[in-house]
N, C-alpha and C. Protein backbone atom coordinates (compact mmCIF):
# COMPACT_ATOMS: atom_id res chain seq x y z
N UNK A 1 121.83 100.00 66.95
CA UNK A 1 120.97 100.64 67.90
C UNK A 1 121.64 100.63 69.28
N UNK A 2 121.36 102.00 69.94
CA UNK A 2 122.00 101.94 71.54
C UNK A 2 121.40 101.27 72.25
N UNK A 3 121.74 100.32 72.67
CA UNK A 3 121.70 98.98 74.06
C UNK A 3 121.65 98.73 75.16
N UNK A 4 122.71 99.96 75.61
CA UNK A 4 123.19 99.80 77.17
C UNK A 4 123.57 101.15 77.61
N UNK A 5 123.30 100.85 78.93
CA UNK A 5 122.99 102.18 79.82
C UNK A 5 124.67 102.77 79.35
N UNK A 6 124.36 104.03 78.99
CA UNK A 6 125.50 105.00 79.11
C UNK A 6 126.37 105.23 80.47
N UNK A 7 125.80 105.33 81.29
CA UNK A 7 126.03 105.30 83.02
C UNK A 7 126.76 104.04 83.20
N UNK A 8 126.49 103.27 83.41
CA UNK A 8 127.05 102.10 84.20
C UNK A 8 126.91 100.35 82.84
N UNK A 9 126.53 100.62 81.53
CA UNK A 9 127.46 100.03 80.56
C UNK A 9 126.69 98.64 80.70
N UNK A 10 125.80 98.71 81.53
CA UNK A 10 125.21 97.19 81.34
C UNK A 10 123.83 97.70 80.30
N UNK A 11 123.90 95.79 79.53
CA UNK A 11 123.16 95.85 78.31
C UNK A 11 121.47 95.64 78.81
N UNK A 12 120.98 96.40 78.38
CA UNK A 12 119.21 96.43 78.55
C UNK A 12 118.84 94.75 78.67
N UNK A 13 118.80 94.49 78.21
CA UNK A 13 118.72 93.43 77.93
C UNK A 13 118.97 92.06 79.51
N UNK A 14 120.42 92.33 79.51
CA UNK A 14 120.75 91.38 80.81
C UNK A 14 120.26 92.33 82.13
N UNK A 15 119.90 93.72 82.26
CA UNK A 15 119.43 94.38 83.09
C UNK A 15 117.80 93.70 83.50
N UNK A 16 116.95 93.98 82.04
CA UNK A 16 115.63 92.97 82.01
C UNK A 16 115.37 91.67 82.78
N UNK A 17 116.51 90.56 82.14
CA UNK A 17 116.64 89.76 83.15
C UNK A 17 117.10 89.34 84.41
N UNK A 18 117.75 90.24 84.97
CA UNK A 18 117.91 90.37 86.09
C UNK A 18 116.82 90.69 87.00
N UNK A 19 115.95 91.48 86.36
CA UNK A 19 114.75 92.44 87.24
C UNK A 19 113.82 91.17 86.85
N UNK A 20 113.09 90.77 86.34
CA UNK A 20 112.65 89.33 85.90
C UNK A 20 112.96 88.43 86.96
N UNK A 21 113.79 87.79 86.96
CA UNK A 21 114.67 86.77 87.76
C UNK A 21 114.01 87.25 89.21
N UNK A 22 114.36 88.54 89.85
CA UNK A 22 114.25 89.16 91.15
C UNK A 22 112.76 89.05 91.74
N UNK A 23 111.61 89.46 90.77
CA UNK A 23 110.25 89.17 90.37
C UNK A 23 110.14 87.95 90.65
N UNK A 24 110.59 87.13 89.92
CA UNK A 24 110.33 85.89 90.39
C UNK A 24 110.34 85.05 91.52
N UNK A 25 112.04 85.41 92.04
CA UNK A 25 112.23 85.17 93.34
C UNK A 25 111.34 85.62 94.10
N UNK A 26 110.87 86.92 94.68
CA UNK A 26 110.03 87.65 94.86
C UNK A 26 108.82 86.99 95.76
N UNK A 27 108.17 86.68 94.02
CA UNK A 27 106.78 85.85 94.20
C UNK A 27 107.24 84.33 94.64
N UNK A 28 108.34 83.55 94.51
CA UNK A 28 108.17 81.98 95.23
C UNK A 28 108.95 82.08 96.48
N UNK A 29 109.74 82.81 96.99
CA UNK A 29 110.59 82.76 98.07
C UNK A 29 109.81 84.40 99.04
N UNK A 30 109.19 85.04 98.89
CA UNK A 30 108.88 86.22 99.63
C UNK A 30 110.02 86.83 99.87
N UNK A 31 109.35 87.92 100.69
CA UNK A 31 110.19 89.07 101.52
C UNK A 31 110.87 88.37 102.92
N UNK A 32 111.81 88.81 103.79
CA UNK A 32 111.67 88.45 104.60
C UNK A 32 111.34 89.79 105.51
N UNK A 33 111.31 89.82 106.84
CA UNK A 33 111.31 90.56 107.90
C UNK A 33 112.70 91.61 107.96
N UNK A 34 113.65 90.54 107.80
CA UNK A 34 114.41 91.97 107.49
C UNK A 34 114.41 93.12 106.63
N UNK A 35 114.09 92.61 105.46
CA UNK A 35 113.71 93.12 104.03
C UNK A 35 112.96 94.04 104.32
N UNK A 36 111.36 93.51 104.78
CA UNK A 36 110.54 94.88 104.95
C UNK A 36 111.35 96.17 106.05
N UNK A 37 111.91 95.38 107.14
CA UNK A 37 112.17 96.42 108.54
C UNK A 37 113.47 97.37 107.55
N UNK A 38 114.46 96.93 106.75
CA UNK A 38 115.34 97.81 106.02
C UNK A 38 113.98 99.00 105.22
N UNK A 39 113.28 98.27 104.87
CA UNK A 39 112.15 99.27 104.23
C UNK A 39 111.37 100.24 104.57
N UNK A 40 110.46 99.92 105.80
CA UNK A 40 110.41 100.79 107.12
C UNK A 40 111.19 101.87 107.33
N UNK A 41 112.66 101.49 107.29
CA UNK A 41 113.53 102.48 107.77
C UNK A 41 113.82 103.76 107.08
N UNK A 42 113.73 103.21 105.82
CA UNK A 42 113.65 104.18 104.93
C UNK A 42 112.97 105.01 104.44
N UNK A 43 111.47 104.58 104.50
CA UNK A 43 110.72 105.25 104.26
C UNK A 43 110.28 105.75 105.51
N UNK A 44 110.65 105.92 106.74
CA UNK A 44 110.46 107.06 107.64
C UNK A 44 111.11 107.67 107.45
N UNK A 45 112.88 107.13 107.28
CA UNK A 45 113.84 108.40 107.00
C UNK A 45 113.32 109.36 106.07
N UNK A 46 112.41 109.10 104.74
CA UNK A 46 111.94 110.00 103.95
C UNK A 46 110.78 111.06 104.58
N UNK A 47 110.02 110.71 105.25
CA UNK A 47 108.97 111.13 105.59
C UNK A 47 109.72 112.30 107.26
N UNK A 48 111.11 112.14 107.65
CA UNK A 48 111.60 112.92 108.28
C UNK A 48 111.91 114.38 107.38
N UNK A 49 112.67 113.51 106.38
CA UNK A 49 113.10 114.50 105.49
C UNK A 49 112.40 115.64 104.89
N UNK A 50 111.10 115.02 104.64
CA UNK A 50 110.17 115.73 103.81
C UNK A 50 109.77 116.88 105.00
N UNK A 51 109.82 116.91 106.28
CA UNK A 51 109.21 117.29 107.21
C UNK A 51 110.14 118.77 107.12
N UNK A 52 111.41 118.20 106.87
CA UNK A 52 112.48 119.44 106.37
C UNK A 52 112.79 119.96 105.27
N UNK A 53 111.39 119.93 104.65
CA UNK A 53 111.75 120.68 103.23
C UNK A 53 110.32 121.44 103.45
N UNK A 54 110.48 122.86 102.94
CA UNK A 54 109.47 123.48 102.47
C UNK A 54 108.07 122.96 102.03
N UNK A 55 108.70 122.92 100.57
CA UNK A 55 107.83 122.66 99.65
C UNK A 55 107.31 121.09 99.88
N UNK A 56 108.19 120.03 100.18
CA UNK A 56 107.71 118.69 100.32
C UNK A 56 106.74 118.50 101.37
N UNK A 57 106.53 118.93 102.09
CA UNK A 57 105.75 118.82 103.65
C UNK A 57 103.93 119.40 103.24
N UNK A 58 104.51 120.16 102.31
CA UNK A 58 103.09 121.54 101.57
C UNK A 58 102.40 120.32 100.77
N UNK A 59 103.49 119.84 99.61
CA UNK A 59 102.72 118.81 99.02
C UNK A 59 102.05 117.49 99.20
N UNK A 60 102.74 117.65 99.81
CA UNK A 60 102.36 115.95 100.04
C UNK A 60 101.08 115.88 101.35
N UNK A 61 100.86 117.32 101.69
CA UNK A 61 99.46 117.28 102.80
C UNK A 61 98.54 118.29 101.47
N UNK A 62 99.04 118.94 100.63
CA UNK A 62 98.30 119.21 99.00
C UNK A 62 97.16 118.15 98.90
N UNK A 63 98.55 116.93 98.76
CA UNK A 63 97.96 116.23 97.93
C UNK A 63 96.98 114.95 98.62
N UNK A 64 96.97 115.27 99.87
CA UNK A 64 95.82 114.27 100.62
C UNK A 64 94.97 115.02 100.43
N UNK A 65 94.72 115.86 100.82
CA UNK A 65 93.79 116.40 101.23
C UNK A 65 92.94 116.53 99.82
N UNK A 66 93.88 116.24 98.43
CA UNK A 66 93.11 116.78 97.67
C UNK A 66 92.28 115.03 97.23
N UNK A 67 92.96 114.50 97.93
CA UNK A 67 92.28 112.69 97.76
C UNK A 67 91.81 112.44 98.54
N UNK A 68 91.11 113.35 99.05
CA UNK A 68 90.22 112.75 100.51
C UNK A 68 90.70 112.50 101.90
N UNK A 69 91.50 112.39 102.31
CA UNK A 69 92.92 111.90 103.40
C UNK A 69 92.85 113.54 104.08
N UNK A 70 93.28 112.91 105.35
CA UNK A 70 93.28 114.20 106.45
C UNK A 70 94.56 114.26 106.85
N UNK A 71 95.03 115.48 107.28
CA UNK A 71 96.26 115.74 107.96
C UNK A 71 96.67 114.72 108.72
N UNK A 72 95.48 113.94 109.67
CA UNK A 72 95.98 113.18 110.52
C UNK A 72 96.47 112.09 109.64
N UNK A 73 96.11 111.47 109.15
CA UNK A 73 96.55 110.95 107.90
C UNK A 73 98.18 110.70 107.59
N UNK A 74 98.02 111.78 106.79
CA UNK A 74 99.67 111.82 106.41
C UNK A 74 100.42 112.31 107.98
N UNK A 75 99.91 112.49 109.37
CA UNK A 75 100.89 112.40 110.63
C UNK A 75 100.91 110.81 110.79
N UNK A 76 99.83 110.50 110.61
CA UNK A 76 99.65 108.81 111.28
C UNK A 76 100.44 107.75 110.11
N UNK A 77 100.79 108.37 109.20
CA UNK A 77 101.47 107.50 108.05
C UNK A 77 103.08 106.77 108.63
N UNK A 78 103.94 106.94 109.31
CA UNK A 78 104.77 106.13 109.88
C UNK A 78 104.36 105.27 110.64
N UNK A 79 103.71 105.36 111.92
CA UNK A 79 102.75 104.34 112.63
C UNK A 79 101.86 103.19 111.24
N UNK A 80 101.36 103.84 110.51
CA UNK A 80 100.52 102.90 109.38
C UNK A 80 101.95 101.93 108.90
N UNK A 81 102.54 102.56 108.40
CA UNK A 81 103.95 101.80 107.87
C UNK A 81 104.46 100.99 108.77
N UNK A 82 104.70 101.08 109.94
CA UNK A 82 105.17 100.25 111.08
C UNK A 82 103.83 99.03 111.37
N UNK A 83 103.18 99.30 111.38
CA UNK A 83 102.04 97.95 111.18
C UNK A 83 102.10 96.90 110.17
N UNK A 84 103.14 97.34 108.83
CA UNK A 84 103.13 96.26 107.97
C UNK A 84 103.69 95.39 108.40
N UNK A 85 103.69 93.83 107.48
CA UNK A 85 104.37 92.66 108.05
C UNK A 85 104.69 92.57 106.80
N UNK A 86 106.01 91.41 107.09
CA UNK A 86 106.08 91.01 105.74
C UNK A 86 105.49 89.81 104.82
N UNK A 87 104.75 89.45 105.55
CA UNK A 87 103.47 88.50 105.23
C UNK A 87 102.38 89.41 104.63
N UNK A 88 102.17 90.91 104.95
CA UNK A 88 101.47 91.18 103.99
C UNK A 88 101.69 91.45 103.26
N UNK A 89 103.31 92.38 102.92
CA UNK A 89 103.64 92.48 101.44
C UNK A 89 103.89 90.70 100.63
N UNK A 90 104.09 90.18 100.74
CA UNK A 90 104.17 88.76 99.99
C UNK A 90 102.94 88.36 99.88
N UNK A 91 101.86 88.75 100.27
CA UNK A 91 100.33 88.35 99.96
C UNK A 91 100.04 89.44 98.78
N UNK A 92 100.53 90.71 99.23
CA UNK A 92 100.11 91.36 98.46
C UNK A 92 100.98 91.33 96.79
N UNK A 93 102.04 91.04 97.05
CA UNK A 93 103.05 90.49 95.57
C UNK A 93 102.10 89.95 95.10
N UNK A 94 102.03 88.58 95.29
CA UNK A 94 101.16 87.36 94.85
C UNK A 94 99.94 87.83 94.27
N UNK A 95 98.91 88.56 94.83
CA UNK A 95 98.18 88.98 94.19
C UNK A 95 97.77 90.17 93.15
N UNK A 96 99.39 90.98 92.62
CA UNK A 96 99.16 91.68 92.31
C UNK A 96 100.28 91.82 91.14
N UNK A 97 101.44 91.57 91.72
CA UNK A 97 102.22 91.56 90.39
C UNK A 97 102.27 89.97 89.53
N UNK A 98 102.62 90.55 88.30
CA UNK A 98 102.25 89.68 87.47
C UNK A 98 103.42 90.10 85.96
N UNK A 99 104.00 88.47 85.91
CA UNK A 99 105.46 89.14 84.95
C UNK A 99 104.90 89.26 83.55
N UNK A 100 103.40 88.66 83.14
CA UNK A 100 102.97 88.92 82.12
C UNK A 100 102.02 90.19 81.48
N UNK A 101 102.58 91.03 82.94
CA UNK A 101 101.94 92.48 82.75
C UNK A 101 102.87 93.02 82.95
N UNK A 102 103.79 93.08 82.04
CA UNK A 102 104.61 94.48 82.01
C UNK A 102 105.48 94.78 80.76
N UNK A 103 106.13 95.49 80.64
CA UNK A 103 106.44 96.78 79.33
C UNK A 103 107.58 96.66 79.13
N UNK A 104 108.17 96.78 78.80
CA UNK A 104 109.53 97.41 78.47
C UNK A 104 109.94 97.65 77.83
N UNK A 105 110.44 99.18 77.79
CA UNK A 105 110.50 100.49 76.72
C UNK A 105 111.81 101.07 76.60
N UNK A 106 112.44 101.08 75.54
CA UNK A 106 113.90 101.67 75.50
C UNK A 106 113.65 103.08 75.15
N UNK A 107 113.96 104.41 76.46
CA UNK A 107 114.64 105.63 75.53
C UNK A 107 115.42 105.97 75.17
N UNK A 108 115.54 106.26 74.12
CA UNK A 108 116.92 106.58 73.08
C UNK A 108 117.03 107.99 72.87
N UNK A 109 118.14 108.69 72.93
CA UNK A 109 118.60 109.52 72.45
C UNK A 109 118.30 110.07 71.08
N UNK A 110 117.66 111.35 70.72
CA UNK A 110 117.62 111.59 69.15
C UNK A 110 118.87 111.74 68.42
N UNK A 111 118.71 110.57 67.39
CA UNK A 111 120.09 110.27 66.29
C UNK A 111 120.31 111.39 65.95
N UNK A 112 121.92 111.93 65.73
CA UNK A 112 122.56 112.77 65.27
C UNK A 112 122.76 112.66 63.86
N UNK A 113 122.29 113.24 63.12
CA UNK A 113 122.67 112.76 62.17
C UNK A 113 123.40 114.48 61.34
């Protein structure tokens, strides 16, 4: 049976535990401040981006609006993001992820036969 990522050759398996391991760390050592502020950064850089795309800017005010959420909303969403700490994402880990809730599913390629 195929095992390991075609791409980059590592086995499912030691990939699992790695992401496991990280989880763990995660939940007993937290985030730090830098961690979140690298995070921040990025996800404004996205929310610039989206501002320069057509279609992304359409959807994503689509799709508030179709969840209740107002334009101002998705404008005020970088400011919302800049209010996080990283004390609240590590509160929020803790209470939410959990390593005995989760899946893991191999897709495989249909055998040639």
């Amino acid at each position: 049976m195929f095992r390991a990522s075609p791409r980059i050759g590592i086995e499912v398996d030691a990939l699992e535990a790695a992401l496991r391991a990280e989880i763990a760390r995660v939940l007993a050592e937290g985030v730090s401040e830098a961690e979140v502020a690298a995070s921040k950064r990025r996800l404004k850089a996205l929310a610039v981006y989206a501002r320069d795309s057509l279609s992304t800017g359409a959807r994503v005010i689509g799709a508030a609006l179709t969840t209740g959420q107002s334009v101002e909303d998705v404008e005020a969403w970088p400011e919302r993001i800049d209010a996080v700490t990283a004390a609240q994402v590590n509160e929020a880990a803790k209470a939410l992820v959990r390593d005995t809730h989760s899946v893991t599913a191999y897709l495989l390629p249909k055998p040639t036969t």
